[in-house]
PDB file of N, CA and C in Angstrom:
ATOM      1  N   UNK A   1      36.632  22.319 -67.145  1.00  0.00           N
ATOM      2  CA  UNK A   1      35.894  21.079 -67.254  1.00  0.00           C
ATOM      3  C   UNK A   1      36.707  19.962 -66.635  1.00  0.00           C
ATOM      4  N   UNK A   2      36.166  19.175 -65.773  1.00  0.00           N
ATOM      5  CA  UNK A   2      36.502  17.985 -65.313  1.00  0.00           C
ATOM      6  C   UNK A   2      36.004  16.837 -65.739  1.00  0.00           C
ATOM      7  N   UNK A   3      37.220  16.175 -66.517  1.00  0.00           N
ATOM      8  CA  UNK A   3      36.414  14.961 -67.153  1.00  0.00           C
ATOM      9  C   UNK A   3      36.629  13.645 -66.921  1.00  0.00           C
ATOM     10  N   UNK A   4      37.176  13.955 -65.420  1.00  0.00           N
ATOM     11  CA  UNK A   4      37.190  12.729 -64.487  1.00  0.00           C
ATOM     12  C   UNK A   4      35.858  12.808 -64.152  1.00  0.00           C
ATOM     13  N   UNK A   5      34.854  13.462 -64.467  1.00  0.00           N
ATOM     14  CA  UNK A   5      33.512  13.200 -63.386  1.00  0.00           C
ATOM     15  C   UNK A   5      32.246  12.836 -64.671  1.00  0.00           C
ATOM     16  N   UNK A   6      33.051  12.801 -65.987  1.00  0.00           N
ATOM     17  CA  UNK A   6      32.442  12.251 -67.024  1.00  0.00           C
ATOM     18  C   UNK A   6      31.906  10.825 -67.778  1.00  0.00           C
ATOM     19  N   UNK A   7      31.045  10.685 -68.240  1.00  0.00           N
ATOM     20  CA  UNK A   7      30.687   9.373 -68.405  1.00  0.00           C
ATOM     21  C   UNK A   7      31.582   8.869 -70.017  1.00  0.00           C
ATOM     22  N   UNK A   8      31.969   7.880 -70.357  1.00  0.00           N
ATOM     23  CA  UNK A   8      32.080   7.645 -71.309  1.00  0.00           C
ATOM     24  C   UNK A   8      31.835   8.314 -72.316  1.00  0.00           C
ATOM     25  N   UNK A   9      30.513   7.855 -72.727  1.00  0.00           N
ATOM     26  CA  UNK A   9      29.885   8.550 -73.570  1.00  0.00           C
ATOM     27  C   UNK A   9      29.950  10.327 -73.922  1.00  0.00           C
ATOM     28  N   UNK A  10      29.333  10.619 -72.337  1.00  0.00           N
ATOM     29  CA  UNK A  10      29.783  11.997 -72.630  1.00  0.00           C
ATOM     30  C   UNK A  10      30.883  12.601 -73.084  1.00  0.00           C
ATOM     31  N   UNK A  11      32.315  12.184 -72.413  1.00  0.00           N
ATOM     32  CA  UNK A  11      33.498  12.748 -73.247  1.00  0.00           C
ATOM     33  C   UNK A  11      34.003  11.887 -74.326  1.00  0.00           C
ATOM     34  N   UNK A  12      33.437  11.019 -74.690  1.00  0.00           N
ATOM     35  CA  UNK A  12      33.258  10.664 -75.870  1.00  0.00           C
ATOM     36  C   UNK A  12      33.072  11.648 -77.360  1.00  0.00           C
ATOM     37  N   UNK A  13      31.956  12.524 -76.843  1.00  0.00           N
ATOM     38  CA  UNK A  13      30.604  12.904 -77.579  1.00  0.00           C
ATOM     39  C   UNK A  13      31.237  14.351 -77.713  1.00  0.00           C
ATOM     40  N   UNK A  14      31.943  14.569 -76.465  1.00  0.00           N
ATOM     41  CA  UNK A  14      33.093  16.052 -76.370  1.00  0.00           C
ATOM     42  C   UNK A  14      33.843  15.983 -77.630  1.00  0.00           C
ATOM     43  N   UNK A  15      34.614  15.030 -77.342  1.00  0.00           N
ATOM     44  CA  UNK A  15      35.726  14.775 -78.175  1.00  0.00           C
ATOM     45  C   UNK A  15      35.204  14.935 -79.381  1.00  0.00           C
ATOM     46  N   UNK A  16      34.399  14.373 -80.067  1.00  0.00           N
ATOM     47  CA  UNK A  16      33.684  14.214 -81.350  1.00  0.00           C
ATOM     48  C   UNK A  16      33.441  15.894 -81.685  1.00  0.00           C
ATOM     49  N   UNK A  17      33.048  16.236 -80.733  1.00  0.00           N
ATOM     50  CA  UNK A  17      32.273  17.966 -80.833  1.00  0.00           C
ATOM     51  C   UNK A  17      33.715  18.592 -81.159  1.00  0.00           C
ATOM     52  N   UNK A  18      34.539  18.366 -80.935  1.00  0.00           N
ATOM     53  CA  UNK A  18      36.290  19.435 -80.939  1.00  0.00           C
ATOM     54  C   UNK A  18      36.575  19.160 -81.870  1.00  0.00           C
ATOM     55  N   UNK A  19      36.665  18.081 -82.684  1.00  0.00           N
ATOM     56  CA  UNK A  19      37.038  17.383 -83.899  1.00  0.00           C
ATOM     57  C   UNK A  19      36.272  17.743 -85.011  1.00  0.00           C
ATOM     58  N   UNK A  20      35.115  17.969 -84.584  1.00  0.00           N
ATOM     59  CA  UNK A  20      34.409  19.027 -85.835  1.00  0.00           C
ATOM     60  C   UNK A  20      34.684  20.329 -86.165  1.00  0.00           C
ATOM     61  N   UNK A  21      34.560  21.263 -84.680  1.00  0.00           N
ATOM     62  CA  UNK A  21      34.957  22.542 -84.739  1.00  0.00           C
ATOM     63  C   UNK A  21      36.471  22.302 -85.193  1.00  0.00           C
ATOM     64  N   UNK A  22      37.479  21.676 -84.834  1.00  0.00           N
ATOM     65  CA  UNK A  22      38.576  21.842 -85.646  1.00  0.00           C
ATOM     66  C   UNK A  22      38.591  21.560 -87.268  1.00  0.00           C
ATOM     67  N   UNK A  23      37.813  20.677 -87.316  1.00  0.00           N
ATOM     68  CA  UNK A  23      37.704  20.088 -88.962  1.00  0.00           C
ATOM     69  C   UNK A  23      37.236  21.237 -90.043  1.00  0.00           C
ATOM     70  N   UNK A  24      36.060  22.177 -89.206  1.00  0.00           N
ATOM     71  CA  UNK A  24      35.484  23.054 -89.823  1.00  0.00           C
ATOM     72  C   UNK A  24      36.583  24.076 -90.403  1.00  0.00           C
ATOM     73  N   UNK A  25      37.738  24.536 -89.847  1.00  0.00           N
ATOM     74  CA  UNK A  25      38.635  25.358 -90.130  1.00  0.00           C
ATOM     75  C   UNK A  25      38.433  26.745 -89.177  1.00  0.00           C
ATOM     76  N   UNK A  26      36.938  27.032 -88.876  1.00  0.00           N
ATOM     77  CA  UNK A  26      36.414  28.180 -88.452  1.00  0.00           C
ATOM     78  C   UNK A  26      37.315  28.705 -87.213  1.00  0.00           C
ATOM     79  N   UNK A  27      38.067  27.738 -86.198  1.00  0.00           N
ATOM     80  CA  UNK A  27      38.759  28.640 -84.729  1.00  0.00           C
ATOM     81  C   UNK A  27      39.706  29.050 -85.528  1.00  0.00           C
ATOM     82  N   UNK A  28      39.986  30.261 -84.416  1.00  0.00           N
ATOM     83  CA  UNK A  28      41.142  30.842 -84.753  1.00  0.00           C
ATOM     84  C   UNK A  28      42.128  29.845 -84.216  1.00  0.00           C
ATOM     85  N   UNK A  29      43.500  30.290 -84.438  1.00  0.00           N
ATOM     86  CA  UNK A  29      44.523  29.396 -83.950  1.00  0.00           C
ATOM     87  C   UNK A  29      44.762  28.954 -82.277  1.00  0.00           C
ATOM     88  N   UNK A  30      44.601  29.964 -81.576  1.00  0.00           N
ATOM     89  CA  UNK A  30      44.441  29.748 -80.463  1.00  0.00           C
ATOM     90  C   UNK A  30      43.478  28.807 -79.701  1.00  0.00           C
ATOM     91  N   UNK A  31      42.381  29.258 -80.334  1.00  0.00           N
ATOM     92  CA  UNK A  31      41.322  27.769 -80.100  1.00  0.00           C
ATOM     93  C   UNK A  31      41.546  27.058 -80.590  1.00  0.00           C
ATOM     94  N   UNK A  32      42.185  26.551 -81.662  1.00  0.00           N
ATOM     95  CA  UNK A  32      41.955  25.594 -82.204  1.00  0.00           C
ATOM     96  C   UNK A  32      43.330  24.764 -81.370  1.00  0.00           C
ATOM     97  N   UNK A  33      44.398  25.385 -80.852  1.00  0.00           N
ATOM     98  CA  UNK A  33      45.096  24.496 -79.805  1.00  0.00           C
ATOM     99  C   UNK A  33      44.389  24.345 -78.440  1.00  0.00           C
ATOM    100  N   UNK A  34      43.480  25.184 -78.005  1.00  0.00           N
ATOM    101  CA  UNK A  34      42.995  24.968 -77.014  1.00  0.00           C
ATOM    102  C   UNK A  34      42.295  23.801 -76.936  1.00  0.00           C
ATOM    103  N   UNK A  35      41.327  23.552 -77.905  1.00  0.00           N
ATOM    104  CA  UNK A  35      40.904  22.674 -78.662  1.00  0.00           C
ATOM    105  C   UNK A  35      41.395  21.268 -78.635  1.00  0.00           C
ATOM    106  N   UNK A  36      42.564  21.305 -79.171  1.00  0.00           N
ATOM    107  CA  UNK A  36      43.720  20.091 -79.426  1.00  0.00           C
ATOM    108  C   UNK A  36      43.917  19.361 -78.268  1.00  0.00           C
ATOM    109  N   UNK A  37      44.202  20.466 -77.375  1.00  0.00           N
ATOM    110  CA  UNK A  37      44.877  20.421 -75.474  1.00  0.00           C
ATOM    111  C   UNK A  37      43.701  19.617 -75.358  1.00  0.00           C
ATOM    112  N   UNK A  38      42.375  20.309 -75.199  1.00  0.00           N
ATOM    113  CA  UNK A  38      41.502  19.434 -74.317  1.00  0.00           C
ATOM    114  C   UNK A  38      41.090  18.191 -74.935  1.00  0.00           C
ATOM    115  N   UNK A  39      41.080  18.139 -76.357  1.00  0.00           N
ATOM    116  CA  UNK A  39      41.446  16.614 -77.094  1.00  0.00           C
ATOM    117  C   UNK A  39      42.151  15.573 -76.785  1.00  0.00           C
ATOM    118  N   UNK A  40      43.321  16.582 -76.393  1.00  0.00           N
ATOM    119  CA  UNK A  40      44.218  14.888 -75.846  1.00  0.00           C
ATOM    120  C   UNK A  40      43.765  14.665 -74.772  1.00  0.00           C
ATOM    121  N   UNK A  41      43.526  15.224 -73.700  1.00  0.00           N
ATOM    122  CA  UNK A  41      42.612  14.812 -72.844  1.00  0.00           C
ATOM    123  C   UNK A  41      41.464  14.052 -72.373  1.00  0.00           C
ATOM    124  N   UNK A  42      40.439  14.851 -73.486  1.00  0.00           N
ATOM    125  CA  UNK A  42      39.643  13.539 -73.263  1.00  0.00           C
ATOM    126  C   UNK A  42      40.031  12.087 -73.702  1.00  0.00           C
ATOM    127  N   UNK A  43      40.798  12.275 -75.048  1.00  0.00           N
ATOM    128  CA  UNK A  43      40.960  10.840 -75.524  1.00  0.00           C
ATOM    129  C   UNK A  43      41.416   9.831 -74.702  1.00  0.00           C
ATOM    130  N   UNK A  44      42.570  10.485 -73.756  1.00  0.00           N
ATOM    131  CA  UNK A  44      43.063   9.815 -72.635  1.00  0.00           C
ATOM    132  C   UNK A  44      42.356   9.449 -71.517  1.00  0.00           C
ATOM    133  N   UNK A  45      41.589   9.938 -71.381  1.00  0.00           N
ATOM    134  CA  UNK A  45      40.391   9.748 -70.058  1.00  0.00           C
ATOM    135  C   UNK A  45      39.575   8.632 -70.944  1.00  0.00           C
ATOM    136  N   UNK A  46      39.151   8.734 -72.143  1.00  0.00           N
ATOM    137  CA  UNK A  46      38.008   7.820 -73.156  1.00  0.00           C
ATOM    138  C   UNK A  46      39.033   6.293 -72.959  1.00  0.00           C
ATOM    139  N   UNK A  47      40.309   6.274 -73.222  1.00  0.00           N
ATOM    140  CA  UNK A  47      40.770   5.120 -72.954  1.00  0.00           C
ATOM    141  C   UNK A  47      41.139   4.374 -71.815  1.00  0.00           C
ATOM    142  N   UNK A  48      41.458   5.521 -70.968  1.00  0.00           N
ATOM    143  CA  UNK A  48      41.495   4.924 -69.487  1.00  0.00           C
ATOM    144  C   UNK A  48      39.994   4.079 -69.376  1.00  0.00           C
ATOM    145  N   UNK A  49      39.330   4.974 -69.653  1.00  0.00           N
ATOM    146  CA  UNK A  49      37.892   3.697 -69.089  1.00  0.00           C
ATOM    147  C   UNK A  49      37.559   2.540 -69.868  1.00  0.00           C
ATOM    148  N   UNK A  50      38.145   3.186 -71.312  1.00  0.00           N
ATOM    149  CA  UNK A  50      38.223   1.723 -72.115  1.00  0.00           C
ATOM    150  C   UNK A  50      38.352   0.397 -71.448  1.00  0.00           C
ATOM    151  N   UNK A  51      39.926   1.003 -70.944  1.00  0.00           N
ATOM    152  CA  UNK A  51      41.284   0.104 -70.297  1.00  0.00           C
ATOM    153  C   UNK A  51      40.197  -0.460 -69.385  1.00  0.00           C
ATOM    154  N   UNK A  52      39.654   0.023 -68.496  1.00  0.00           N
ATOM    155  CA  UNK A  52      38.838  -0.088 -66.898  1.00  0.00           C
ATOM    156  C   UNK A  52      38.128  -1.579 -67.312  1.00  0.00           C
ATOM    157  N   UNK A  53      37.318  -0.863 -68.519  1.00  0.00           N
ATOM    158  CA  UNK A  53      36.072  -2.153 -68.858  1.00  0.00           C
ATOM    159  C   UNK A  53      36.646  -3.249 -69.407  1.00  0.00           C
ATOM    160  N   UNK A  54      37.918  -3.197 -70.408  1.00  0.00           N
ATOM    161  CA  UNK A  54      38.117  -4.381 -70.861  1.00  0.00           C
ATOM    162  C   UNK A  54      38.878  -5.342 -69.176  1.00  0.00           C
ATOM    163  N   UNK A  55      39.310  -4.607 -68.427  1.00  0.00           N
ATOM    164  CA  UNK A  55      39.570  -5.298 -67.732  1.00  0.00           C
ATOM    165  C   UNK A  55      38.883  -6.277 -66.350  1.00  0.00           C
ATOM    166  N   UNK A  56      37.614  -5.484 -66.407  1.00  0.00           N
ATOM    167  CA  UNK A  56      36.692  -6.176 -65.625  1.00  0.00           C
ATOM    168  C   UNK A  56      35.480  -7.162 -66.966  1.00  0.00           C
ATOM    169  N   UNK A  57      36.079  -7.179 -67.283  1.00  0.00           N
ATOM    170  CA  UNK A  57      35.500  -7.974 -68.890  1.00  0.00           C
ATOM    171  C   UNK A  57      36.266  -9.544 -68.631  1.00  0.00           C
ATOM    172  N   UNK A  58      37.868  -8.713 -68.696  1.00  0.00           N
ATOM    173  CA  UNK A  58      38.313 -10.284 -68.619  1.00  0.00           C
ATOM    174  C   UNK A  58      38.630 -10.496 -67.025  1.00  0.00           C
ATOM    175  N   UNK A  59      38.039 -10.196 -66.130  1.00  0.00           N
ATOM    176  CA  UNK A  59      38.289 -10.475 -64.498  1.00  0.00           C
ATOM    177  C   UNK A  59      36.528 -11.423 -64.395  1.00  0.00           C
ATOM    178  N   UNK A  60      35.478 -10.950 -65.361  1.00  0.00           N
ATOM    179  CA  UNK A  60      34.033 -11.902 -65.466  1.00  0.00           C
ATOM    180  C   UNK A  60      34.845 -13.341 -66.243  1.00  0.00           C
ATOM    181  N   UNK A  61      35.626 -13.622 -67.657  1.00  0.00           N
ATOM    182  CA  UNK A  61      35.595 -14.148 -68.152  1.00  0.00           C
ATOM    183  C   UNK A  61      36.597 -15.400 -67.153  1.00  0.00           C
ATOM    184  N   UNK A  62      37.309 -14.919 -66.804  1.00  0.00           N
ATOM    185  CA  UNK A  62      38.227 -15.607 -66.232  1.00  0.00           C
ATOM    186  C   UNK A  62      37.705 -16.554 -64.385  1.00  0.00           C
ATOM    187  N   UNK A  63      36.941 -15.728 -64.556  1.00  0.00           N
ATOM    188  CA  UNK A  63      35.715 -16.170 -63.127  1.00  0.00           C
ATOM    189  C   UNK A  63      36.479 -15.455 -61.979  1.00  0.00           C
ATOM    190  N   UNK A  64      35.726 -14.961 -60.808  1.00  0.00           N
ATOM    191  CA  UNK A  64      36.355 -14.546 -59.389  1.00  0.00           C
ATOM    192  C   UNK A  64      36.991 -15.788 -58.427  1.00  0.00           C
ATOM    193  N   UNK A  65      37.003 -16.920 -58.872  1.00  0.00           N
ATOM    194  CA  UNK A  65      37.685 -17.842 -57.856  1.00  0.00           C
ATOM    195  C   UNK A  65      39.058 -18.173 -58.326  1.00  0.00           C
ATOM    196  N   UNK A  66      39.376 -17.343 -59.936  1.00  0.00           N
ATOM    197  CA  UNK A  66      40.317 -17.876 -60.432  1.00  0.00           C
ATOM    198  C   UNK A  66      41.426 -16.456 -60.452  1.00  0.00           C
ATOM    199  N   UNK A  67      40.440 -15.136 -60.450  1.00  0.00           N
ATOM    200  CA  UNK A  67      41.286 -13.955 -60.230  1.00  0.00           C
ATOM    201  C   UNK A  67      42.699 -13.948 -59.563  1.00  0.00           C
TER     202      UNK A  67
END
């Protein structure tokens, strides 16, 4: 899975989905690090775009003549 080609939301919605199956107890151990792995992942990709928007947030607030 590439979740550079993901929307927000969607690996958002990933993330949420791994966090259950881990919560449930049900993977075995191996998944459940596999699991983990691709967790930190998305979370890191979920904040990079965070990062993205708050920053064209404050590049509107601040106006383009003042950038």
């Amino acid at each position: 899975m590439d979740e550079k080609k993901l929307s927000f939301e969607d690996a958002y919605k990933q993330l949420a989905d791994l966090v259950k199956k881990m919560e449930s107890g049900e993977l075995p151990l191996a998944d459940s690090v596999a699991a983990y792995e691709q967790g930190i992942k998305l979370k890191a990709y979920c904040e990079q775009l965070l990062k993205e928007a708050e920053l064209k947030i404050e590049t509107l607030k601040v106006g383009p003549e003042q950038a």
